[in-house]
C-alpha atoms as a PDB file:
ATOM      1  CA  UNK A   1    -102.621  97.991 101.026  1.00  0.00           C
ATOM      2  CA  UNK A   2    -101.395  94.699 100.281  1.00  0.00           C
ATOM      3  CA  UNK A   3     -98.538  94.276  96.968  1.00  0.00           C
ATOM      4  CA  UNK A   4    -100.432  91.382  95.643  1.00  0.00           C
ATOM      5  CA  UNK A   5     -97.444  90.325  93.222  1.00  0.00           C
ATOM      6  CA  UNK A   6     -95.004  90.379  96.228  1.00  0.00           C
ATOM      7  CA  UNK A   7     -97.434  88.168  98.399  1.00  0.00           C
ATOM      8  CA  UNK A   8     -97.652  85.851  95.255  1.00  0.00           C
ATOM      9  CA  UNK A   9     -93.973  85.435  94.962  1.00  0.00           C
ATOM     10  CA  UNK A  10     -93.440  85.251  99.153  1.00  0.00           C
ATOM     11  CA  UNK A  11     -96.431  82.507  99.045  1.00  0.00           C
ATOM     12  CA  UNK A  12     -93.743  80.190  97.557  1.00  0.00           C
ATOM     13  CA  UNK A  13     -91.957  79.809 100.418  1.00  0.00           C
ATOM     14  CA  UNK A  14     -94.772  78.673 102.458  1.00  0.00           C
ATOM     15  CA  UNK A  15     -96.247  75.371 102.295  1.00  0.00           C
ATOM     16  CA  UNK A  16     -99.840  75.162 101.529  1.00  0.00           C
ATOM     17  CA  UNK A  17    -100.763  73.338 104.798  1.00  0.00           C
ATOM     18  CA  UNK A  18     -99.531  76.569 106.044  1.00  0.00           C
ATOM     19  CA  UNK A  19    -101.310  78.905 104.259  1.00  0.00           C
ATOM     20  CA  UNK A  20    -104.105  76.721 105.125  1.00  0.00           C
ATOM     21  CA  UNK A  21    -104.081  76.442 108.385  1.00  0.00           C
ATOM     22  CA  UNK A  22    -103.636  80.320 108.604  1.00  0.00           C
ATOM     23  CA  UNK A  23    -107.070  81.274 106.443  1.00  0.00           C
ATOM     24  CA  UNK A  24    -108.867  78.665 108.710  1.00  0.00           C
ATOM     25  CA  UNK A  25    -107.461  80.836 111.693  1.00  0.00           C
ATOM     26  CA  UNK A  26    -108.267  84.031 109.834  1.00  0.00           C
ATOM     27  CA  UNK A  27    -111.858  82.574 109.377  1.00  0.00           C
ATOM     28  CA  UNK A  28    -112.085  82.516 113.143  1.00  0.00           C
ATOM     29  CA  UNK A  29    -110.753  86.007 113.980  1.00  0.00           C
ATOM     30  CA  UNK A  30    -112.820  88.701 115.227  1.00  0.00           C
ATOM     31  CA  UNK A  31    -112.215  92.846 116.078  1.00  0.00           C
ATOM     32  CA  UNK A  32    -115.969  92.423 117.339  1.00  0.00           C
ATOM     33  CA  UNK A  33    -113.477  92.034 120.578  1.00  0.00           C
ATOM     34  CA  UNK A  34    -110.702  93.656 121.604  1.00  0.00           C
ATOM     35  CA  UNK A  35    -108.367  93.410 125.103  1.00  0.00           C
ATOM     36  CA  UNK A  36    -106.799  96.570 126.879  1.00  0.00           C
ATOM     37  CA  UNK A  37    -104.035  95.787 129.047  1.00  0.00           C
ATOM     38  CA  UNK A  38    -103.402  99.244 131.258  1.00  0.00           C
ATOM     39  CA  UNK A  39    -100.135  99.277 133.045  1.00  0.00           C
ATOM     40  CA  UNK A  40     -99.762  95.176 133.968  1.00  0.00           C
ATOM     41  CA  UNK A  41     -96.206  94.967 134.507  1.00  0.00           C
ATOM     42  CA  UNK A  42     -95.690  91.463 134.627  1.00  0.00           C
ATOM     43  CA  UNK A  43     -94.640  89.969 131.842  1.00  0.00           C
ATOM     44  CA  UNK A  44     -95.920  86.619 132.813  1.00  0.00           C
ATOM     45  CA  UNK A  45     -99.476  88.416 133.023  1.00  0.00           C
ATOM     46  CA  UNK A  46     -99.562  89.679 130.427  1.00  0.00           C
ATOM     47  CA  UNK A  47     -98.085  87.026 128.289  1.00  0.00           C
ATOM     48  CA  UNK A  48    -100.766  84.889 129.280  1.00  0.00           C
ATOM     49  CA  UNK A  49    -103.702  87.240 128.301  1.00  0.00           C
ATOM     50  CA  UNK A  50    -101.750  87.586 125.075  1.00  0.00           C
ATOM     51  CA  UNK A  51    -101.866  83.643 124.534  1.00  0.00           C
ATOM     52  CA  UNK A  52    -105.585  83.909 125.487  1.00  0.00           C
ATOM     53  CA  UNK A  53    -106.468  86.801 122.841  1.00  0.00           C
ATOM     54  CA  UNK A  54    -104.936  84.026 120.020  1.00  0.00           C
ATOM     55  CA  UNK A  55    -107.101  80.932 121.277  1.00  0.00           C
ATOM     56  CA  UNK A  56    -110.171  82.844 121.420  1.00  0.00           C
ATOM     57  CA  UNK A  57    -109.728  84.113 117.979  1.00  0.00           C
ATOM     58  CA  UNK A  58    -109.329  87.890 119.522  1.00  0.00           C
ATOM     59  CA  UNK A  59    -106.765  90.063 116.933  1.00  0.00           C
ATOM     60  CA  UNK A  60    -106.641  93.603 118.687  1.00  0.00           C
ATOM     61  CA  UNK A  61    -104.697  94.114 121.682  1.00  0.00           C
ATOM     62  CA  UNK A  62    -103.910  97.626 123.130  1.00  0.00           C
ATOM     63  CA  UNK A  63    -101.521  98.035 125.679  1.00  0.00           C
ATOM     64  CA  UNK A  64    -101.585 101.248 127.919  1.00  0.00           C
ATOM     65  CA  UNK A  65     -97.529 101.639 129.248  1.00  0.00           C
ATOM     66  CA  UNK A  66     -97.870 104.437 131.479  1.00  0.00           C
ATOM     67  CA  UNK A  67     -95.207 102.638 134.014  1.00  0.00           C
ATOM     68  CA  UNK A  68     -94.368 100.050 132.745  1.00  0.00           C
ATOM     69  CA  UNK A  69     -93.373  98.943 128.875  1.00  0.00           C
ATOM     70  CA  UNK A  70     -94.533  95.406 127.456  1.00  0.00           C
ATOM     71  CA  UNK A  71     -92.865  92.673 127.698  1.00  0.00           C
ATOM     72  CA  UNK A  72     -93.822  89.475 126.535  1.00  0.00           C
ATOM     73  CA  UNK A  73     -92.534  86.443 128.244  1.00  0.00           C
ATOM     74  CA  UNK A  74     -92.099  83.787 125.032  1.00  0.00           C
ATOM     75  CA  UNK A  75     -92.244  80.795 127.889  1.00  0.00           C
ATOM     76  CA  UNK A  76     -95.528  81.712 128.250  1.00  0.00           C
ATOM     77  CA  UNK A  77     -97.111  83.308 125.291  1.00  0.00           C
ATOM     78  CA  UNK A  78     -95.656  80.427 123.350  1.00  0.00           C
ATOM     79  CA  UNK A  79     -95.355  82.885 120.141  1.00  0.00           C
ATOM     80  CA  UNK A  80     -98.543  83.935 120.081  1.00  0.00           C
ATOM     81  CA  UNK A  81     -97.456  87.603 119.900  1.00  0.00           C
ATOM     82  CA  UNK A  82     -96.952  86.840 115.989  1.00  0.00           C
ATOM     83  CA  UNK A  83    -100.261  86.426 114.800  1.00  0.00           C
ATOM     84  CA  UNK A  84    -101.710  89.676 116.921  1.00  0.00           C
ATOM     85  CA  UNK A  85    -102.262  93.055 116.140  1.00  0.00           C
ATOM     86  CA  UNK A  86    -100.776  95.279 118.895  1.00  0.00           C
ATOM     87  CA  UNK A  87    -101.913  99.056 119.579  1.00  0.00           C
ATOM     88  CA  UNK A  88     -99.610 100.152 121.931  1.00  0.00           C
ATOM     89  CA  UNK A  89     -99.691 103.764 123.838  1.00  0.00           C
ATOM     90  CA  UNK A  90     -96.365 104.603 125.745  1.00  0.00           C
ATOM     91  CA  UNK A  91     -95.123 107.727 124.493  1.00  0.00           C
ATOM     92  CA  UNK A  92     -97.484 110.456 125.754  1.00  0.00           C
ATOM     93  CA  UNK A  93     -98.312 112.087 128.946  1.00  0.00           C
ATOM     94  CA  UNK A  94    -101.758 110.748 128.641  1.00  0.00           C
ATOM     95  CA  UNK A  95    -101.628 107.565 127.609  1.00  0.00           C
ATOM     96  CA  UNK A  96    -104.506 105.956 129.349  1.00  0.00           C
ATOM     97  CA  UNK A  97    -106.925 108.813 127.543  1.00  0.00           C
ATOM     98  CA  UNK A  98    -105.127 108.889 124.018  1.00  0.00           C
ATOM     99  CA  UNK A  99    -105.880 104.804 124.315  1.00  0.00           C
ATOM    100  CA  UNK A 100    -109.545 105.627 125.426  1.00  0.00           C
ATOM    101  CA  UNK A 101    -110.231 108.158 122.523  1.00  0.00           C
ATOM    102  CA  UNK A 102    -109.035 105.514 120.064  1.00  0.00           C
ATOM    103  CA  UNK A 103    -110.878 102.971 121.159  1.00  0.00           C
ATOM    104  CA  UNK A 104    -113.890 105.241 120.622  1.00  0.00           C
ATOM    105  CA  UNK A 105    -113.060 106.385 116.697  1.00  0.00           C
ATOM    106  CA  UNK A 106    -113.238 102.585 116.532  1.00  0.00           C
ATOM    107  CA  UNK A 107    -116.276 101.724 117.443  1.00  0.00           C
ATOM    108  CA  UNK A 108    -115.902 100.535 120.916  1.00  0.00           C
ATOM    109  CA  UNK A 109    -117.656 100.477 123.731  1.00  0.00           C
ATOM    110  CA  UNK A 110    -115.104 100.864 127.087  1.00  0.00           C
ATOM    111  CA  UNK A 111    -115.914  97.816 129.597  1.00  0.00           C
ATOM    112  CA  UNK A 112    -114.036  97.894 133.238  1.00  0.00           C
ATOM    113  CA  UNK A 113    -113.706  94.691 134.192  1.00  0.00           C
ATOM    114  CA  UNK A 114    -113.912  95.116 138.491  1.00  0.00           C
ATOM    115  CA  UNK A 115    -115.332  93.118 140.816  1.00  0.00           C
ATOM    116  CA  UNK A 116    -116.968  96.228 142.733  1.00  0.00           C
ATOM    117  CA  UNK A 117    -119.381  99.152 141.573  1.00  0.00           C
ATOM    118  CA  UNK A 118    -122.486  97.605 140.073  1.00  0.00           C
ATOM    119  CA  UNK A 119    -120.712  95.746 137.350  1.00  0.00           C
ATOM    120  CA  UNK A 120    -122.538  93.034 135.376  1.00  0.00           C
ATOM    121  CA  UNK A 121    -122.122  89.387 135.808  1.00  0.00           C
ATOM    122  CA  UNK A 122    -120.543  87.617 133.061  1.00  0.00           C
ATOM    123  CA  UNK A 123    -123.728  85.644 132.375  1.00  0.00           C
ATOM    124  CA  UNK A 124    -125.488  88.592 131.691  1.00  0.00           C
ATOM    125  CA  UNK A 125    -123.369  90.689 129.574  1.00  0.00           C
ATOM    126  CA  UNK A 126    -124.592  91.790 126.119  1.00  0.00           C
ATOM    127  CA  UNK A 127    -122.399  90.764 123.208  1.00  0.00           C
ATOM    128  CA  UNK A 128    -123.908  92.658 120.212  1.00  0.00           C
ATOM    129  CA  UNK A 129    -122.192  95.486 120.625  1.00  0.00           C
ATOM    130  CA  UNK A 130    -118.361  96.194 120.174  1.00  0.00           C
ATOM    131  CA  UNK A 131    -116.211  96.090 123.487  1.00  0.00           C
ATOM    132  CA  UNK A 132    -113.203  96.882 125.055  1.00  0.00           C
ATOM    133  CA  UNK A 133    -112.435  94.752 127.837  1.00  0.00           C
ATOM    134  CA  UNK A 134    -109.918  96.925 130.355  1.00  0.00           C
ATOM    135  CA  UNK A 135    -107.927  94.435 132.817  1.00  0.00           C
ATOM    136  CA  UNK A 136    -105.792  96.703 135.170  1.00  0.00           C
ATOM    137  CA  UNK A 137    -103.366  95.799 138.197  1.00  0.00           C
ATOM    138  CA  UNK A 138    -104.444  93.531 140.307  1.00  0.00           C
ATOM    139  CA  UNK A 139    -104.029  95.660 143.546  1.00  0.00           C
ATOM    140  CA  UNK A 140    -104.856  99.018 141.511  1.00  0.00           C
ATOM    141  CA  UNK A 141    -107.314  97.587 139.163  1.00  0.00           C
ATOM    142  CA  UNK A 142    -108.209  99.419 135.949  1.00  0.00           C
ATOM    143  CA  UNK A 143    -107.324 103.508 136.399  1.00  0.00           C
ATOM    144  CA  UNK A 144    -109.697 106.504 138.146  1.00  0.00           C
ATOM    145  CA  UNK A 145    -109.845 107.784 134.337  1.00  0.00           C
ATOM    146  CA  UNK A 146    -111.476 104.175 132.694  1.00  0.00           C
ATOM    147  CA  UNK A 147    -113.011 103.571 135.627  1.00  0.00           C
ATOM    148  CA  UNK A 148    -115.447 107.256 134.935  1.00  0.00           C
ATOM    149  CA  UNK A 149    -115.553 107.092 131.457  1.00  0.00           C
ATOM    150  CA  UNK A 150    -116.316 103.672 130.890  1.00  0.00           C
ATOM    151  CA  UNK A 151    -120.062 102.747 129.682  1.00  0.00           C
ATOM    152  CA  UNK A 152    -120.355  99.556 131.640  1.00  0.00           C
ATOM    153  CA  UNK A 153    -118.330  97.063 133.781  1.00  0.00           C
ATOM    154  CA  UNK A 154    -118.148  93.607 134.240  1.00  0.00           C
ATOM    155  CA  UNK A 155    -117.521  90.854 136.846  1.00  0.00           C
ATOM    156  CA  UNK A 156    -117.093  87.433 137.115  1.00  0.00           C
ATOM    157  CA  UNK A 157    -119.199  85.783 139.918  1.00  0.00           C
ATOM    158  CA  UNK A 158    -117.378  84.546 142.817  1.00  0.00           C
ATOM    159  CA  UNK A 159    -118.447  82.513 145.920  1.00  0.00           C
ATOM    160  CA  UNK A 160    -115.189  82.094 147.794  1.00  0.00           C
ATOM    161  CA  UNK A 161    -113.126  84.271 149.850  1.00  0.00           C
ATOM    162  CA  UNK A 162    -111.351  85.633 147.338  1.00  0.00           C
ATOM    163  CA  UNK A 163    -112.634  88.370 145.867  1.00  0.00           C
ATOM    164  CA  UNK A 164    -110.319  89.047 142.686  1.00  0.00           C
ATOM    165  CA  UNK A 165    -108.532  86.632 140.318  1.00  0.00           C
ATOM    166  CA  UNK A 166    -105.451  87.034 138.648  1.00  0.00           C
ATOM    167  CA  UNK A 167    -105.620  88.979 135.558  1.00  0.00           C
ATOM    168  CA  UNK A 168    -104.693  86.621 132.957  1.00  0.00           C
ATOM    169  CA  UNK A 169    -107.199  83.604 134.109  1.00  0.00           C
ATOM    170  CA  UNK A 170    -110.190  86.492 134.308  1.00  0.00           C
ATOM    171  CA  UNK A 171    -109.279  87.078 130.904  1.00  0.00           C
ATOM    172  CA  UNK A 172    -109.513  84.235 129.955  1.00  0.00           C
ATOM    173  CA  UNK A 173    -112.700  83.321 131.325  1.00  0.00           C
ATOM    174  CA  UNK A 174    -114.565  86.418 129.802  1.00  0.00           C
ATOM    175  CA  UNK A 175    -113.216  85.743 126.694  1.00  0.00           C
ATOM    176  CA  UNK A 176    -113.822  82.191 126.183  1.00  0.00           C
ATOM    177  CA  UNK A 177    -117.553  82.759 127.060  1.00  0.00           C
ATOM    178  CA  UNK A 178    -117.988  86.357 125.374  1.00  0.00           C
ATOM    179  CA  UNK A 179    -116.145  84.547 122.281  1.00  0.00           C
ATOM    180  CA  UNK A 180    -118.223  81.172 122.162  1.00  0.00           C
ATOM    181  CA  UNK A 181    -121.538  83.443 122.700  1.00  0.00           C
ATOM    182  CA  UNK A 182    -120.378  85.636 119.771  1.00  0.00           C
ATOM    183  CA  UNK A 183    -119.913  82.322 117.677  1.00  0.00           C
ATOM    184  CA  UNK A 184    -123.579  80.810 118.163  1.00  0.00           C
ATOM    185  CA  UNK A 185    -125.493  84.521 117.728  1.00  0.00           C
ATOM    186  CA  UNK A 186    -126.114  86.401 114.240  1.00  0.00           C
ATOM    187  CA  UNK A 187    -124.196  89.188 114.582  1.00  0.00           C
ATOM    188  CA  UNK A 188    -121.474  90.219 112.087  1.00  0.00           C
ATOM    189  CA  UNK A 189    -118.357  89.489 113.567  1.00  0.00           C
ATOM    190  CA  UNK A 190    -115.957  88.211 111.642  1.00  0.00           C
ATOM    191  CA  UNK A 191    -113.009  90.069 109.383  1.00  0.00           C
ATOM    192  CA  UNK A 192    -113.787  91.861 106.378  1.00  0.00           C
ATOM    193  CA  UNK A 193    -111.723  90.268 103.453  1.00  0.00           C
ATOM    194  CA  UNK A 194    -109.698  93.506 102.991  1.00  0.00           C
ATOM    195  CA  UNK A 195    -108.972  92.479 107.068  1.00  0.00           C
ATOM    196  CA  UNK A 196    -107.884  89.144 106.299  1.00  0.00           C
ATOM    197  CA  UNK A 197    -106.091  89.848 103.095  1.00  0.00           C
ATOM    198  CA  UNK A 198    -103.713  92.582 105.418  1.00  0.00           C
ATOM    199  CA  UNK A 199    -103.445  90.040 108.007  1.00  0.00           C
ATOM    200  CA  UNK A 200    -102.916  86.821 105.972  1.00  0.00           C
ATOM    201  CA  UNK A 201     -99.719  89.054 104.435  1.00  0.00           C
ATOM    202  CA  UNK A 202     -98.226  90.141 107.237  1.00  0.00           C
ATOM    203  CA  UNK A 203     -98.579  86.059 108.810  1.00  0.00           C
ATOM    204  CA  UNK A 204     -96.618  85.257 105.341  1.00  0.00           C
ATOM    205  CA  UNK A 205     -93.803  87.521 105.957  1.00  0.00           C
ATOM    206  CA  UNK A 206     -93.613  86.712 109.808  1.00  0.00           C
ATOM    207  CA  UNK A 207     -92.921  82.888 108.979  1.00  0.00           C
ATOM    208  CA  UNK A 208     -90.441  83.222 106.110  1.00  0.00           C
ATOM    209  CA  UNK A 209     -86.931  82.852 107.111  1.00  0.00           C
ATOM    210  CA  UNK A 210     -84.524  85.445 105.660  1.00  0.00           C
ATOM    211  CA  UNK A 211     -87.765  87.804 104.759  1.00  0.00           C
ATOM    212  CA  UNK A 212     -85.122  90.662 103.807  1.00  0.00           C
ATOM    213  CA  UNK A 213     -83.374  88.573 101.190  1.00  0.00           C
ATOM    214  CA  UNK A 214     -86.323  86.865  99.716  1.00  0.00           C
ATOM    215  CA  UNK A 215     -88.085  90.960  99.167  1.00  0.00           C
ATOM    216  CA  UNK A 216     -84.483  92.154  97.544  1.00  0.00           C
ATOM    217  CA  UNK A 217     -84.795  89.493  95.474  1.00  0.00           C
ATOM    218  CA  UNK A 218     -88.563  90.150  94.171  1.00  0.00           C
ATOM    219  CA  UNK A 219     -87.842  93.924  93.702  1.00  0.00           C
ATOM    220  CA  UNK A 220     -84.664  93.407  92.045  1.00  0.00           C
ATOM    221  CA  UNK A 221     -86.507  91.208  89.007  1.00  0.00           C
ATOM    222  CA  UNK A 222     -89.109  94.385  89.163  1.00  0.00           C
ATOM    223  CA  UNK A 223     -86.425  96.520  87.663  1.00  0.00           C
END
């Protein structure tokens, strides 16, 4: 629930090329989407995924921290931690299958990304339903647990020796073409304005220096 007169008073501080710039963003966002990083441990990886989430217009990110906890490498994601939503799992036992079941009250289908198994080539993958793309270790891959619950997988082809690429370019592939085929298609995948509204306030506060002050302030004129 947004406080409408508090967002009204913060939106002051912003300049309007600001607030601008961040509905044009918000216009772009999607959940349709969503990225599950489970147990990457290097911060430049997953930094870069991060970064990749924000260009492709990607809001959701869920982090499984079984081993390792998140860290996000600011040389690399290049702030674009801010503007994401971040569902993070790191406090239970199960972790991996407390991530899974909430994925699934939300609507998502689970997609391994592995080379191996029959997975589906990129090309070929159908966007109209909700997904959960699960990027894993790159030795490891994605866990026993995803890998036998999830309803599909998905591959990038490859022609060269190599038969894996680091997580954060693979990423970044699927989601710049799963995104840009999302974009051109009918379906229904952009925010709900209750969404953006939630999102757009929490952007305001993020970028207002002394946010503490400015809300004392506001709530002290309430009285």
């Amino acid at each position: 629930m947004v406080n409408e007169d508090l967002l009204k008073y913060l939106e002051a501080f912003v300049t309007d090329e600001r607030k601008e710039k961040f509905n044009d963003v918000l216009a772009e966002r999607t959940r349709h989407f969503t990225v599950v990083l489970e147990n990457v441990f290097q911060p430049h990886n997953s930094s870069a995924v991060i970064r990749s989430c924000d260009v492709f217009g990607v809001q959701d990110v869920y982090t499984i921290e079984d081993d390792y906890l998140r860290k996000v490498s600011r040389k690399i994601a290049r702030g674009s931690q801010k503007w994401l939503n971040f569902n993070r799992f790191k406090s239970e036992n199960n972790n991996t299958e407390e991530c899974y079941k909430a994925l699934k009250k939300e609507g998502y289908q689970i997609i391994a990304t592995t080379p191996h198994n029959e997975s589906c080539y990129l090309s070929d993958f159908d966007i109209s339903k909700k997904s959960a793309f699960v990027f894993g270790l790159e030795k490891e891959g994605v866990s026993d647990f995803m890998m036998e619950n999830a309803d599909g997988y998905l591959k990038i082809p490859m022609v060269g020796f190599t038969e894996s690429l680091n997580i954060s370019v693979a990423a970044a592939i699927i989601l710049q073409d799963v995104t840009t085929r999302l974009r051109s298609s009918d379906i229904n995948w952009k925010l709900t304005d209750e969404e953006k509204r939630v999102i757009y306030n929490s952007w305001i506060q993020t970028t207002i220096k002394n946010l503490d002050k400015h809300k004392a302030n506001f709530f002290n004129n309430q009285k």
